[in-house]
Protein backbone atom coordinates (compact mmCIF):
# COMPACT_ATOMS: atom_id res chain seq x y z
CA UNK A 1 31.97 -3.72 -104.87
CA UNK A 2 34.20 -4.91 -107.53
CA UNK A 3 34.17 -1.45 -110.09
CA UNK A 4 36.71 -2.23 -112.97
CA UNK A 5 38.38 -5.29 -113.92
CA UNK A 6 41.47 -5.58 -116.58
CA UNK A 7 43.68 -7.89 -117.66
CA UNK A 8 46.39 -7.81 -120.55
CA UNK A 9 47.70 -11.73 -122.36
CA UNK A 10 45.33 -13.94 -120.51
CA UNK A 11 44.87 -17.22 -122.52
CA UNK A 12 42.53 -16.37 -125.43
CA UNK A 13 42.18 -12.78 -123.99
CA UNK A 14 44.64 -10.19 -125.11
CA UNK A 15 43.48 -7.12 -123.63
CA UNK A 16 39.78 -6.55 -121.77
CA UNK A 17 38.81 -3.49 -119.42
CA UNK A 18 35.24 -3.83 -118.05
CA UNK A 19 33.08 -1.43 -115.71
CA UNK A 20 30.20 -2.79 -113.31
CA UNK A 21 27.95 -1.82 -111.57
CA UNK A 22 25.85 -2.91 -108.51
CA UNK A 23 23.40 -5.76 -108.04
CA UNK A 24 23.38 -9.28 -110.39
CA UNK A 25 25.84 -9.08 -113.15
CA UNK A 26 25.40 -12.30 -115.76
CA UNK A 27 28.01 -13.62 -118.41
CA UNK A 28 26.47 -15.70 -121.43
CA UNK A 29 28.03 -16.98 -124.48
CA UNK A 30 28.61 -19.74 -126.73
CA UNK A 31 30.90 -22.43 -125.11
CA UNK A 32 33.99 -21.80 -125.67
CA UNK A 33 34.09 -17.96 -125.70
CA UNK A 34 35.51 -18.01 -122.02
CA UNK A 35 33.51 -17.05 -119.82
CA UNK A 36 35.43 -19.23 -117.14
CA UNK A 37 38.51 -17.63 -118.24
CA UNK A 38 37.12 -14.10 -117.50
CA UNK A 39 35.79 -15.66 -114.02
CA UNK A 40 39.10 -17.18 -113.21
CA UNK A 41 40.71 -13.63 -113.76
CA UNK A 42 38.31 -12.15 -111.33
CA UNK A 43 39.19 -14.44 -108.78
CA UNK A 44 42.47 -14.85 -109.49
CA UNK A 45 43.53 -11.32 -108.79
CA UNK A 46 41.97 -12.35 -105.62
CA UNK A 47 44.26 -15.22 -105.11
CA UNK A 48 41.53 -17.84 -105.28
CA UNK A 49 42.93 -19.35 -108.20
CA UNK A 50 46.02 -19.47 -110.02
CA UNK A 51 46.82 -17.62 -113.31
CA UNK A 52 49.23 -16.97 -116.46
CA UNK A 53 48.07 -13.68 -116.94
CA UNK A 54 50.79 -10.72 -117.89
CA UNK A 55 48.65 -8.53 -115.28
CA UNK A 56 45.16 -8.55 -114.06
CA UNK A 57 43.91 -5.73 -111.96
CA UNK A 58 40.41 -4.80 -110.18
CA UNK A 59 39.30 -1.99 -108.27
CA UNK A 60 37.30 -2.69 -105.37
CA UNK A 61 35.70 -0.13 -103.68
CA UNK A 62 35.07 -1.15 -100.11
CA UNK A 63 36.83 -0.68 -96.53
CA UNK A 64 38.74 -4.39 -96.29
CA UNK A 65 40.91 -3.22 -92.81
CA UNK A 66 43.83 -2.89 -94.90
CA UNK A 67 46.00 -1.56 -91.97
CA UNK A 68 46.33 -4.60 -89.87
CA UNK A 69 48.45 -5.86 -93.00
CA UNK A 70 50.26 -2.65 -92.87
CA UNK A 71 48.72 -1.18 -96.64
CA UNK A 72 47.41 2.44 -96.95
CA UNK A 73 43.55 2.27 -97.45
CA UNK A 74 41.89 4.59 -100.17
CA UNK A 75 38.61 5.11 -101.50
CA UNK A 76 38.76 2.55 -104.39
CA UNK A 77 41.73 -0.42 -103.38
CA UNK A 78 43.23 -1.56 -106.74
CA UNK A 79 44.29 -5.50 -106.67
CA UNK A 80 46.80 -6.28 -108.85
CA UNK A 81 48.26 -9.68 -110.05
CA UNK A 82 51.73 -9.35 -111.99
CA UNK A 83 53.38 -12.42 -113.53
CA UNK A 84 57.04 -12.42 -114.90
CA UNK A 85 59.06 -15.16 -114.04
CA UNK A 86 56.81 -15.58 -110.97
CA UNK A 87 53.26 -14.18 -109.61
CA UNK A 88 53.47 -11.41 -107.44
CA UNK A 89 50.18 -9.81 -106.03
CA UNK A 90 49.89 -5.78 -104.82
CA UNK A 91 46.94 -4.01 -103.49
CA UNK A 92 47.62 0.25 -103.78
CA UNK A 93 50.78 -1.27 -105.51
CA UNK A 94 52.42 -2.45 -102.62
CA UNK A 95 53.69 -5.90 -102.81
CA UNK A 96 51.23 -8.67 -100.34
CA UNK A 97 51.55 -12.56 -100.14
CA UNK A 98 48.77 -15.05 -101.36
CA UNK A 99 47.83 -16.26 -97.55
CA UNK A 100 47.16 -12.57 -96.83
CA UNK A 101 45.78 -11.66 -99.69
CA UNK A 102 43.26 -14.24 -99.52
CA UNK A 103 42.51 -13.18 -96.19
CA UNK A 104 41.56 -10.06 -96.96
CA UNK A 105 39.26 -11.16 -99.87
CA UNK A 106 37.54 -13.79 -97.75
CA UNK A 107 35.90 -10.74 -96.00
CA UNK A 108 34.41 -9.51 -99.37
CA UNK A 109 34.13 -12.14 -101.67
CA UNK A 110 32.31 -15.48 -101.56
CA UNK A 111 32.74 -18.06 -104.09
CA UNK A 112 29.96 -20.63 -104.66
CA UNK A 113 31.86 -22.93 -107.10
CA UNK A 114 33.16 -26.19 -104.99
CA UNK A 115 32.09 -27.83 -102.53
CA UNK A 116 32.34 -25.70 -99.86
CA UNK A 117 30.33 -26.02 -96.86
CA UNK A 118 31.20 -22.97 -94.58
CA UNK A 119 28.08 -21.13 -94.73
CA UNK A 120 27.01 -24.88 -92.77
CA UNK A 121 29.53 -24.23 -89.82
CA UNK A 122 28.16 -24.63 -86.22
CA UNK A 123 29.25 -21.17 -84.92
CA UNK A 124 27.61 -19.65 -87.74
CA UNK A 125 24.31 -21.34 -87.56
CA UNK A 126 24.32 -20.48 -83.74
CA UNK A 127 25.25 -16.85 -84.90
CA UNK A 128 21.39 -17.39 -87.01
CA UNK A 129 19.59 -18.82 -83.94
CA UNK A 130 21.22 -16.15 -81.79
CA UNK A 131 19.56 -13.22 -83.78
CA UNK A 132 16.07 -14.93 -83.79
CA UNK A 133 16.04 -15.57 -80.27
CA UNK A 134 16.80 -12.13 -79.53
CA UNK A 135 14.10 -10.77 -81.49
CA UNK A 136 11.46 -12.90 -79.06
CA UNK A 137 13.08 -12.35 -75.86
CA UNK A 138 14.33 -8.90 -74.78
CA UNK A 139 17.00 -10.42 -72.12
CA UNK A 140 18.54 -12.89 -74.77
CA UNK A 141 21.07 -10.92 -75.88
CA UNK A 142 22.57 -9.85 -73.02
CA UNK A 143 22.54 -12.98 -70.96
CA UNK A 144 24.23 -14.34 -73.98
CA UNK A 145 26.97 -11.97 -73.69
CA UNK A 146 27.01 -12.22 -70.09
CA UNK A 147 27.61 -16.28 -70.93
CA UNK A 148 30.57 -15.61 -73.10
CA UNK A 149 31.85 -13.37 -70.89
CA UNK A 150 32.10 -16.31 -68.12
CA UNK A 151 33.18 -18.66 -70.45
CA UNK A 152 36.26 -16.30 -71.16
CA UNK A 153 36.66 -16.30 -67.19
CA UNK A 154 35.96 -19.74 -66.70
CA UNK A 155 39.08 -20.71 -69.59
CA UNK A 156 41.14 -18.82 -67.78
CA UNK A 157 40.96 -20.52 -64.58
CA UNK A 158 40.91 -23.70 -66.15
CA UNK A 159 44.53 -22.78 -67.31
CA UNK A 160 45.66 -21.73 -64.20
CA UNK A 161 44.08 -25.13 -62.29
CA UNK A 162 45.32 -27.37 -65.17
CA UNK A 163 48.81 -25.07 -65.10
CA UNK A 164 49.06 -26.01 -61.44
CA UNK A 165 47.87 -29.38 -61.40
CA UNK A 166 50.92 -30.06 -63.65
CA UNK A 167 53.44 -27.95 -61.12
CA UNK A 168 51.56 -30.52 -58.79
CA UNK A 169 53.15 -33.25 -60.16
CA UNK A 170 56.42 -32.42 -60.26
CA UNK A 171 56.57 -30.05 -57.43
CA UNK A 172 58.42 -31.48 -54.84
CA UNK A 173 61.59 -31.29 -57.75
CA UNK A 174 60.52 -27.86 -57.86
CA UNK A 175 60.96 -27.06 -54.81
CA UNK A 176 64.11 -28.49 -53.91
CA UNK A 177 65.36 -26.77 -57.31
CA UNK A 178 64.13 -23.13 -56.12
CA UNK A 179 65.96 -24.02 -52.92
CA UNK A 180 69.31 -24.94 -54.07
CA UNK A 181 69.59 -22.18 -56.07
CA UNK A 182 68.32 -20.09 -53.62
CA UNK A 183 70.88 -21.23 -51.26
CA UNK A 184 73.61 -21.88 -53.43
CA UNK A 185 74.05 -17.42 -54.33
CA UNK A 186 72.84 -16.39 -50.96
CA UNK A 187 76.40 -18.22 -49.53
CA UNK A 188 78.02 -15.94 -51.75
CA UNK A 189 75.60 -13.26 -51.00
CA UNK A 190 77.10 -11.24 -54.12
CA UNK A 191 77.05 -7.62 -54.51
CA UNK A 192 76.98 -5.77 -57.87
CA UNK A 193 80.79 -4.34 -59.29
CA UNK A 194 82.38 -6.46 -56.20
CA UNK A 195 83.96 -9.14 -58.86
CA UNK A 196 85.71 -5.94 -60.61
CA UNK A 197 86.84 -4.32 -57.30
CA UNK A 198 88.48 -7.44 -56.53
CA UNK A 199 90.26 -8.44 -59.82
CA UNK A 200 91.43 -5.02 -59.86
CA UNK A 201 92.74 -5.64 -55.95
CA UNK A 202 94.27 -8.99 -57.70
CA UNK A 203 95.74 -7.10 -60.49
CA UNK A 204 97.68 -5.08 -57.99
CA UNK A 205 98.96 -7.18 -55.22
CA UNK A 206 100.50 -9.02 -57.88
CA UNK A 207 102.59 -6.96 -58.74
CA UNK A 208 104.06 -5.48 -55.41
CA UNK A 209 106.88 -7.67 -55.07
CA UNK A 210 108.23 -6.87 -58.36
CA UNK A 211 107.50 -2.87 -57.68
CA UNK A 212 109.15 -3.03 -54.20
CA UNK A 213 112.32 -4.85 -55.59
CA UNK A 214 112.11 -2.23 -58.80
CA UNK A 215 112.23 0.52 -56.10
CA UNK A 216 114.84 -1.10 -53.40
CA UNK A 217 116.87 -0.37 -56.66
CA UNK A 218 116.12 2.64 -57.99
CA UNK A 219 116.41 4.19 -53.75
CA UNK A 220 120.45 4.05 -54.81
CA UNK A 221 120.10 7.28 -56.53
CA UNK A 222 119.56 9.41 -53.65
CA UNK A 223 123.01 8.09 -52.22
CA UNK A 224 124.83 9.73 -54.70
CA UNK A 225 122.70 12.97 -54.20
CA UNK A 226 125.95 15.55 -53.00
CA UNK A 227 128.51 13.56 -55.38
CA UNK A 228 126.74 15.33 -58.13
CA UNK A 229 125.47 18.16 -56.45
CA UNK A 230 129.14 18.83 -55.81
CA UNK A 231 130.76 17.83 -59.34
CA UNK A 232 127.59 20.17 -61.05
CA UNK A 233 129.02 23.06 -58.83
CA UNK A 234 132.89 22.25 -59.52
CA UNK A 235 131.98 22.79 -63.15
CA UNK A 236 130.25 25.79 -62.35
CA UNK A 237 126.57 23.89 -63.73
CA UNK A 238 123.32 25.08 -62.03
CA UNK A 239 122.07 22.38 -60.33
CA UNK A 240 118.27 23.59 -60.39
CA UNK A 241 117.48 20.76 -63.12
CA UNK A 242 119.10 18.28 -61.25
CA UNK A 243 117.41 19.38 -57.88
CA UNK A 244 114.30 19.52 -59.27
CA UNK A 245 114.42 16.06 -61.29
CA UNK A 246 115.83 14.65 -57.58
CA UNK A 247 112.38 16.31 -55.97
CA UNK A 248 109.92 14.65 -58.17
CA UNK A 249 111.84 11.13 -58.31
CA UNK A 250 110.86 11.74 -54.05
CA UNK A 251 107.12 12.71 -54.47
CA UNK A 252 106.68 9.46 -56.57
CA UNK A 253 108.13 7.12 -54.63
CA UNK A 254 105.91 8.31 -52.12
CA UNK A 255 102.63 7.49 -54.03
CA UNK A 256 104.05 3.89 -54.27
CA UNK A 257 102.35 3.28 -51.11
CA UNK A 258 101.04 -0.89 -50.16
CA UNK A 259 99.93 0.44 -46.76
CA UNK A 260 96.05 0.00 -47.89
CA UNK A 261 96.44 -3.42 -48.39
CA UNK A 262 97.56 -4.22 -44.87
CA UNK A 263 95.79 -6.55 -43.50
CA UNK A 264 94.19 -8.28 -46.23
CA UNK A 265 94.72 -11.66 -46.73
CA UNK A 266 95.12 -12.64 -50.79
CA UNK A 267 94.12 -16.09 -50.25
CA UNK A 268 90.19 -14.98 -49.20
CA UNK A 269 89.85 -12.44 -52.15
CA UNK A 270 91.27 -14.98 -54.17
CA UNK A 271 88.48 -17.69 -52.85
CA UNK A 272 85.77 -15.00 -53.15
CA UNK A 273 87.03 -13.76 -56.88
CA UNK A 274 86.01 -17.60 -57.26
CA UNK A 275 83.08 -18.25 -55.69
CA UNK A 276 81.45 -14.82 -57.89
CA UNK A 277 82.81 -16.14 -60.90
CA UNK A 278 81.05 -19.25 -60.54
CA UNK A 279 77.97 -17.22 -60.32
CA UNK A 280 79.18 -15.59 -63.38
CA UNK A 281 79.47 -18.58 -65.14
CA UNK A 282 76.28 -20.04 -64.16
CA UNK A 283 73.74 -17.11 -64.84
CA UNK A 284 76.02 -14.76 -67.09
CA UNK A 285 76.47 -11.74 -64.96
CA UNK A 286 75.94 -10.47 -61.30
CA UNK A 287 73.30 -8.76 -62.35
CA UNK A 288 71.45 -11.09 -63.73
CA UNK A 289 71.94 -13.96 -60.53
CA UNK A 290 70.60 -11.51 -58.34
CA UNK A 291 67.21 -11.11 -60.77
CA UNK A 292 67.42 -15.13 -60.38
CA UNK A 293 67.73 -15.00 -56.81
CA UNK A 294 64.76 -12.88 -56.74
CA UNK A 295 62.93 -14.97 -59.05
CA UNK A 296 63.31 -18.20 -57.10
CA UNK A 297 62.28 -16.59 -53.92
CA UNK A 298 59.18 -15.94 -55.65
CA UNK A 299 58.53 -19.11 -57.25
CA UNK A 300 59.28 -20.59 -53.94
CA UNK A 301 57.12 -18.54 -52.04
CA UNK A 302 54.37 -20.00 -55.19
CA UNK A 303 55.52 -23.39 -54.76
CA UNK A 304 54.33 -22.90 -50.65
CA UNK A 305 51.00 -21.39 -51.35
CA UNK A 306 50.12 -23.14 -53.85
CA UNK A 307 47.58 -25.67 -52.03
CA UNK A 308 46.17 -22.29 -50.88
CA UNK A 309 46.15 -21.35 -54.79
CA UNK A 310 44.41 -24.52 -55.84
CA UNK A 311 41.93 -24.39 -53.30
CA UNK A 312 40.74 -21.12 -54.17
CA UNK A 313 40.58 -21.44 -57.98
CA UNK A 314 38.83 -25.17 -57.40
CA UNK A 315 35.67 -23.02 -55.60
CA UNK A 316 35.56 -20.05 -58.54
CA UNK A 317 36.02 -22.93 -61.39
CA UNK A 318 33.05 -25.17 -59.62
CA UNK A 319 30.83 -21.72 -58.93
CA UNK A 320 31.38 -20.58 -62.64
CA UNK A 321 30.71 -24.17 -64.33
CA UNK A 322 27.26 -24.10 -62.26
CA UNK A 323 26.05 -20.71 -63.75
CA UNK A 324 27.72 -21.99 -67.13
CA UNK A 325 25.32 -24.87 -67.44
CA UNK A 326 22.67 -22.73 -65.97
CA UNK A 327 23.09 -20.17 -68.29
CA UNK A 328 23.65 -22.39 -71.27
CA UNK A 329 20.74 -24.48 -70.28
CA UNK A 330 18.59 -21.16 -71.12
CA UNK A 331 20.19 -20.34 -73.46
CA UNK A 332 19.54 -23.75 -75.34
CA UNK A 333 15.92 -23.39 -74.51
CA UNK A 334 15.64 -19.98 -76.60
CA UNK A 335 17.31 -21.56 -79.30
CA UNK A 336 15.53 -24.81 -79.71
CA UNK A 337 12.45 -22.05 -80.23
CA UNK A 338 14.50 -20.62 -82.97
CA UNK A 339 15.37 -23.15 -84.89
CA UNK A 340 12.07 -24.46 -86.33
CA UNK A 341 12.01 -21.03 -87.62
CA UNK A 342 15.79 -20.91 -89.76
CA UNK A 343 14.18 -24.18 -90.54
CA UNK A 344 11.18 -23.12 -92.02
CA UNK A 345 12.95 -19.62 -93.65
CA UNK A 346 15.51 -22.37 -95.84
CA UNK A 347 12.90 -24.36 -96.36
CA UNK A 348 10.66 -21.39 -98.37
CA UNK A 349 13.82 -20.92 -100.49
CA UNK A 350 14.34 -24.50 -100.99
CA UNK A 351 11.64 -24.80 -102.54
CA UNK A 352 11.73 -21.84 -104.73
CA UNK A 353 14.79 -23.73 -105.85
CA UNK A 354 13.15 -27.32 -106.28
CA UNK A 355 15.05 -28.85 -103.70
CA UNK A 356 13.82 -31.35 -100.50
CA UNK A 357 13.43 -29.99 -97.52
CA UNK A 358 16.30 -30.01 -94.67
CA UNK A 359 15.79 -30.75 -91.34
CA UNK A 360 17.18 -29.73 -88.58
CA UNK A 361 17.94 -30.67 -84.47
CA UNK A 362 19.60 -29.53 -81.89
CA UNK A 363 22.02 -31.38 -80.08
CA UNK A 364 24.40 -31.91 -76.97
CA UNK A 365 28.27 -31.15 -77.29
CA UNK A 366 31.04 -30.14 -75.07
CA UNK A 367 30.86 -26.54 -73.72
CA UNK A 368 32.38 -24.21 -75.60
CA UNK A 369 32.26 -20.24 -75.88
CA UNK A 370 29.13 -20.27 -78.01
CA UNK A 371 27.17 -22.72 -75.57
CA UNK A 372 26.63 -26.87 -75.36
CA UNK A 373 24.79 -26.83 -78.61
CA UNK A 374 25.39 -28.54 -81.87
CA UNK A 375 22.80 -27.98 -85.12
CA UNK A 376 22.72 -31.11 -86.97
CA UNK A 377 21.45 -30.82 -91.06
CA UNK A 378 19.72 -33.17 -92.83
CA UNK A 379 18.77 -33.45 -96.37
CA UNK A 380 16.16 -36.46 -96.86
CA UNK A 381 18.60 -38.56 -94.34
CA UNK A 382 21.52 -37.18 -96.44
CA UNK A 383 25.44 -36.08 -95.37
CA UNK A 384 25.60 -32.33 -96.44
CA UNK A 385 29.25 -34.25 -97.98
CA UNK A 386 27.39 -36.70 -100.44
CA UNK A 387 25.86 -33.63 -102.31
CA UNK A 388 26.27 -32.82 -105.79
CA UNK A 389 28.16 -29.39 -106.50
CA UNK A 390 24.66 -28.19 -107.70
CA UNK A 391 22.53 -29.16 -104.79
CA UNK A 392 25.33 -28.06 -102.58
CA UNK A 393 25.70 -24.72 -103.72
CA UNK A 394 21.94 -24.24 -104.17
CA UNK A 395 21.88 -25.46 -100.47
CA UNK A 396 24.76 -22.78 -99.57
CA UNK A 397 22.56 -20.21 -101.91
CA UNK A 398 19.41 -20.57 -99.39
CA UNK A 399 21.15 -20.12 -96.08
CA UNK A 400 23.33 -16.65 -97.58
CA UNK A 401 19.74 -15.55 -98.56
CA UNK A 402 18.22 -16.69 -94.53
CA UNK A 403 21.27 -15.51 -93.48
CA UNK A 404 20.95 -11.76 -94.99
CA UNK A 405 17.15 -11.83 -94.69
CA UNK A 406 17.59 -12.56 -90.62
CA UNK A 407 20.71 -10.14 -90.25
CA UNK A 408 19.94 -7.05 -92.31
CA UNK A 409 23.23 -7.63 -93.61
CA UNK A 410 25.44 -8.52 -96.68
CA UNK A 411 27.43 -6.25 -98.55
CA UNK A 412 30.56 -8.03 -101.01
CA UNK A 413 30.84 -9.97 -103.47
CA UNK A 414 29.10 -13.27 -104.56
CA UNK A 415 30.79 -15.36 -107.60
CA UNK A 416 28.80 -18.13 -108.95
CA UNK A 417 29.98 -20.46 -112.05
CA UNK A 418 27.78 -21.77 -113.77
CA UNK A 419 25.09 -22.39 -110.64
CA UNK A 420 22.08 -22.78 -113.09
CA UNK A 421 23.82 -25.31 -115.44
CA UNK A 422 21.47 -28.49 -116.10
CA UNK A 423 18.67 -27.15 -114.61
CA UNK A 424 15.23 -27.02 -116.08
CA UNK A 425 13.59 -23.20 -116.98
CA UNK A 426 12.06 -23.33 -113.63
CA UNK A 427 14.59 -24.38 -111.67
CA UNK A 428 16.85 -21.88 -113.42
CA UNK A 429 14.04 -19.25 -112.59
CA UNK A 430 13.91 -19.86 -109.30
CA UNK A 431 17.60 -19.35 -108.77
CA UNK A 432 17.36 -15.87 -110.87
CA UNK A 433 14.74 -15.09 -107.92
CA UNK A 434 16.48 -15.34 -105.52
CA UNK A 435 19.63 -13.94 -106.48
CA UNK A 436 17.70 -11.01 -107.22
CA UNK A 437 16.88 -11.00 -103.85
CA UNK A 438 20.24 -11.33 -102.59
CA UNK A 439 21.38 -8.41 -105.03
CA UNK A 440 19.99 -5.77 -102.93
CA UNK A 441 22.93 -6.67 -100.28
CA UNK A 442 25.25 -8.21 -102.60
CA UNK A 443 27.07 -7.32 -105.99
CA UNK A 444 26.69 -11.05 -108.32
CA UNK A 445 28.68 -12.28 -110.95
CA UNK A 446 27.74 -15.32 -112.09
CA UNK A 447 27.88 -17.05 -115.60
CA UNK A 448 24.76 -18.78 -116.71
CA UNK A 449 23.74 -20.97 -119.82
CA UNK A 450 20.02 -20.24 -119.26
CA UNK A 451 17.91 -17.15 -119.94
CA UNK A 452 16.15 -17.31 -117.47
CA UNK A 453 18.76 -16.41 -115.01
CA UNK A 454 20.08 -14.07 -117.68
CA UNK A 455 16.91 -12.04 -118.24
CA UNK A 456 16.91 -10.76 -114.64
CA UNK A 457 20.42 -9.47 -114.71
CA UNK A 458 21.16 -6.39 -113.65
CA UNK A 459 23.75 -6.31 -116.26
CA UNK A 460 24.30 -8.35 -119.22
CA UNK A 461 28.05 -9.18 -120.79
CA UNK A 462 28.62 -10.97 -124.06
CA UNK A 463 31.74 -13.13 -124.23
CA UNK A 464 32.72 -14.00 -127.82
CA UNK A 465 35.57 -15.72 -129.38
CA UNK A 466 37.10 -15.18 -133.34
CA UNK A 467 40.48 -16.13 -134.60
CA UNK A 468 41.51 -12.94 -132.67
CA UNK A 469 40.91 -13.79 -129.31
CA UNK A 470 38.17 -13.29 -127.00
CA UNK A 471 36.14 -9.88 -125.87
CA UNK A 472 33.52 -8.97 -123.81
CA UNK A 473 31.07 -6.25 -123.78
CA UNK A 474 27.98 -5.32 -121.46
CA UNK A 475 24.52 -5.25 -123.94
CA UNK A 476 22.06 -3.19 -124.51
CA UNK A 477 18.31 -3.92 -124.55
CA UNK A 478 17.97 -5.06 -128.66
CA UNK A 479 21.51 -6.87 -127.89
CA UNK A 480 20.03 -8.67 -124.98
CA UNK A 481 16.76 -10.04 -126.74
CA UNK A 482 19.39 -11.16 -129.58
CA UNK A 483 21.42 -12.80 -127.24
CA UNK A 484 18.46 -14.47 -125.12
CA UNK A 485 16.70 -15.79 -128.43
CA UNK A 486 20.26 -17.65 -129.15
CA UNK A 487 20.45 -18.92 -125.81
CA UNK A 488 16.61 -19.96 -126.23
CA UNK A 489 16.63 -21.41 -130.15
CA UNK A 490 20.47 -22.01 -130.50
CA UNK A 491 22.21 -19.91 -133.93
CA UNK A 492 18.88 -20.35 -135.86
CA UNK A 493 16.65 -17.73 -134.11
CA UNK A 494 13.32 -18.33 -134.49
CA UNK A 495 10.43 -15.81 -134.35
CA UNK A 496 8.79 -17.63 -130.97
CA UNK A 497 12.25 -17.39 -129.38
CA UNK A 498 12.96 -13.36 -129.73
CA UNK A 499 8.88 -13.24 -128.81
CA UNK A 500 9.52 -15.35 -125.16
CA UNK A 501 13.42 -13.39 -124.51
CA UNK A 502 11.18 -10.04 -124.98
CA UNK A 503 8.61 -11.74 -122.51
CA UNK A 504 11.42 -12.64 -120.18
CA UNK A 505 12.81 -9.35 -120.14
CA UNK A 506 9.50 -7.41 -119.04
């Protein structure tokens, strides 16, 4: 339910805070006063229209599922619509898009304005037939479910058949792919941190000609070990330093040791450093051409069983499609007795509305997860598309009231502009009816030109207009038999017209 609504420089309004309450909320005035404006700032806070307001904002008390677009839920949400150099929306102040925001208000708000034809949508009407099925047969409902629940299965192996029918095609390439590569790292046969080991063997050997040379050299010391060992003592120098210097220059010549790579021949470790970096090259790392190796072996091993594969999927897709048109079959049969009845429920409100009957048939389609069946509508021989706005929404008015008379549900928002405009004072009445009907699940705005409509509000605001700007205020009783008699006599309110808005209002 839509509690407050306020918004600051919007066209002829400078600044407007209203409070409502539950059930049908009406808007009257003179034309001109803007009454559309005020609608168009409800729904624009909404994002289902687009505004030059400063800032519009309306608190909406009602759980929307806020979370799955990652805003904090509270109590009462506050929408807000902010526009500086651009429009940004908010709801609990933090920042949303349009798509999203629209979204969300799609689950709470309905607007009968345009011609719109979703309450007409095939899953929808099923949704109806569904419910009054399962009130006349106790099974319905679960062999309904159990239906969908095949369907899901039965998609799935269609996937996987139509998944392999396409490997089928192409899977002799395939094949032969899985096996070169396959083939082509298992003549390597590569171990992980053996390209390192190696490069570091490389690194090495390639410089042992250069060290033994370096040391041939360096050995010449040692020849003149007594020379100075003999001058040091001459001039009376301990030779300890000397000596010691001599012993370490020993111990690491001694590590300089090529003895581990006896044996090896440089030319294979320089064909296997590579034949791995090939492998490197081709699939990024060791690592990773060993997860490919795996890989292939399993597609390969795929690519071989996959007659086996087909085979068995072919039997579980033929078995389910038989119990699918069994089941939908039934199913049908259950709804074909339904639908004289959503027939007949429109119909009553219809005519309450002084419009022709509908009919409607059920037809053949291609299965799908809500069965083989198709509702067709007909108004006197008439596409649902050639409608007027006015017989369209009057026609969208009597399947939301079927639709929350066969559920038990509602709850939201319905906007209506102007649905009662050039209507006779029955035809308005007959709206008012049923949108009083509808108000016990729904909270109503709509703006109306006709008292009749206006007399069973719930609420009643005045919009005016003076060289200020416009306002709006919700009216009392006396203000509402004023208002009622102008809508009834025009400025010059007669006696007879205050008598029939007093009538109206009993």
């Amino acid at each position: 339910m839509i509690e407050r609504i306020y918004l600051k420089d919007y066209l002829s309004f400078n600044e407007l805070e209203l409070k409502f309450g539950s059930g049908l909320s009406v808007f009257t005035g003179v034309s001109g006063a803007g009454k559309s404006v005020l609608m168009g700032a409800i729904l624009s806070v909404f994002g289902y229209k687009d505004s030059d307001a400063r800032l519009i904002e309306a608190d909406v008390e009602c759980r929307l599922g806020l979370d799955e677009f990652g805003i904090e839920e509270e109590s009462i949400n506050c929408f807000k619509l902010l526009k500086d150099k651009s429009t940004r929306y908010f709801i609990n102040n933090q920042s949303i898009s349009k798509k999203n925001l629209n979204l969300i208000a799609n689950r709470h708000l309905k607007y009968l304005s345009a011609k719109e034809i979703s309450e007409f949508e095939n899953a929808r009407l099923l949704g109806l037939l569904d419910i009054l099925a399962s009130k006349k047969s106790k099974n319905y409902s679960q062999n309904l479910a159990e239906f969908k629940e095949k369907f899901s299965k039965f998609i799935s192996i269609k996937k996987e058949l139509d998944n392999i029918n396409e490997e089928e095609k192409k899977i002799d390439e395939l094949r032969e792919f899985a096996k070169f590569e396959i083939e082509k790292i298992e003549q390597v046969s590569p171990k992980v941190g053996e390209f390192e080991e190696l490069n570091a063997i490389k690194k090495r050997l390639s410089k042992k000609d250069k060290i033994e040379e370096a040391w041939s050299k360096a050995e010449m010391v040692f020849a003149y070990e007594k020379a100075v060992m003999d001058a040091l003592h001459i001039s009376e120098i301990d030779s300890g330093f000397f000596s010691d210097a001599l012993n370490e220059l020993k111990i690491a010549r001694s590590s300089v040791d090529f003895d581990e790579f006896e044996g090896l021949d440089i030319e294979e470790i320089l064909d296997r450093i590579e034949s791995l970096n090939a492998l490197i090259k081709r699939y990024g790392s060791i690592e990773e051409c060993l997860e490919i190796l795996k890989r292939r072996k399993s597609e390969l091993a795929h690519y071989e069983n996959i007659e086996f594969q087909k085979s068995d999927l072919v039997s579980k897709f033929t078995k389910l499609s038989n119990e699918l048109k069994s089941s939908s079959e039934a199913i049908t049969k259950e709804r074909f007795k339904a639908i004289k009845e959503l027939e007949t429920m429109i119909n009553s409100y219809l005519k309450d509305l002084y419009m022709d009957k509908i009919d409607m048939d059920l037809n053949s389609k291609n299965l799908d997860i809500n069965g083989a069946d198709l509702v067709d509508i007909n108004l006197n021989s008439s596409n649902l598309k050639t409608l007027s706005s006015g017989e369209i929404n009057r026609l969208r008015l009597a399947f939301i009231a079927s639709e929350a008379k066969i559920s038990g549900l509602g709850g939201g928002v319905l906007i209506l502009d102007e649905i009662d405009a050039n209507l006779s004072g029955k035809e308005a009445m007959s709206i008012a009816n049923v949108l009083i009907e509808l108000s016990s699940l729904y909270q109503i705005f709509a703006i109306s030109h006709q008292p009749q409509l206006s007399s069973k509000a719930h609420h009643h605001f005045l919009v005016q207009k003076d060289i200020k700007g416009s306002t709006a205020k919700e009216l009392n009783m006396d203000e509402r038999v004023m208002e009622l008699s102008r809508m009834i006599s025009g400025e010059s309110i007669t006696q007879e017209a205050t008598e029939f808005a007093k009538k109206l209002l009993l």
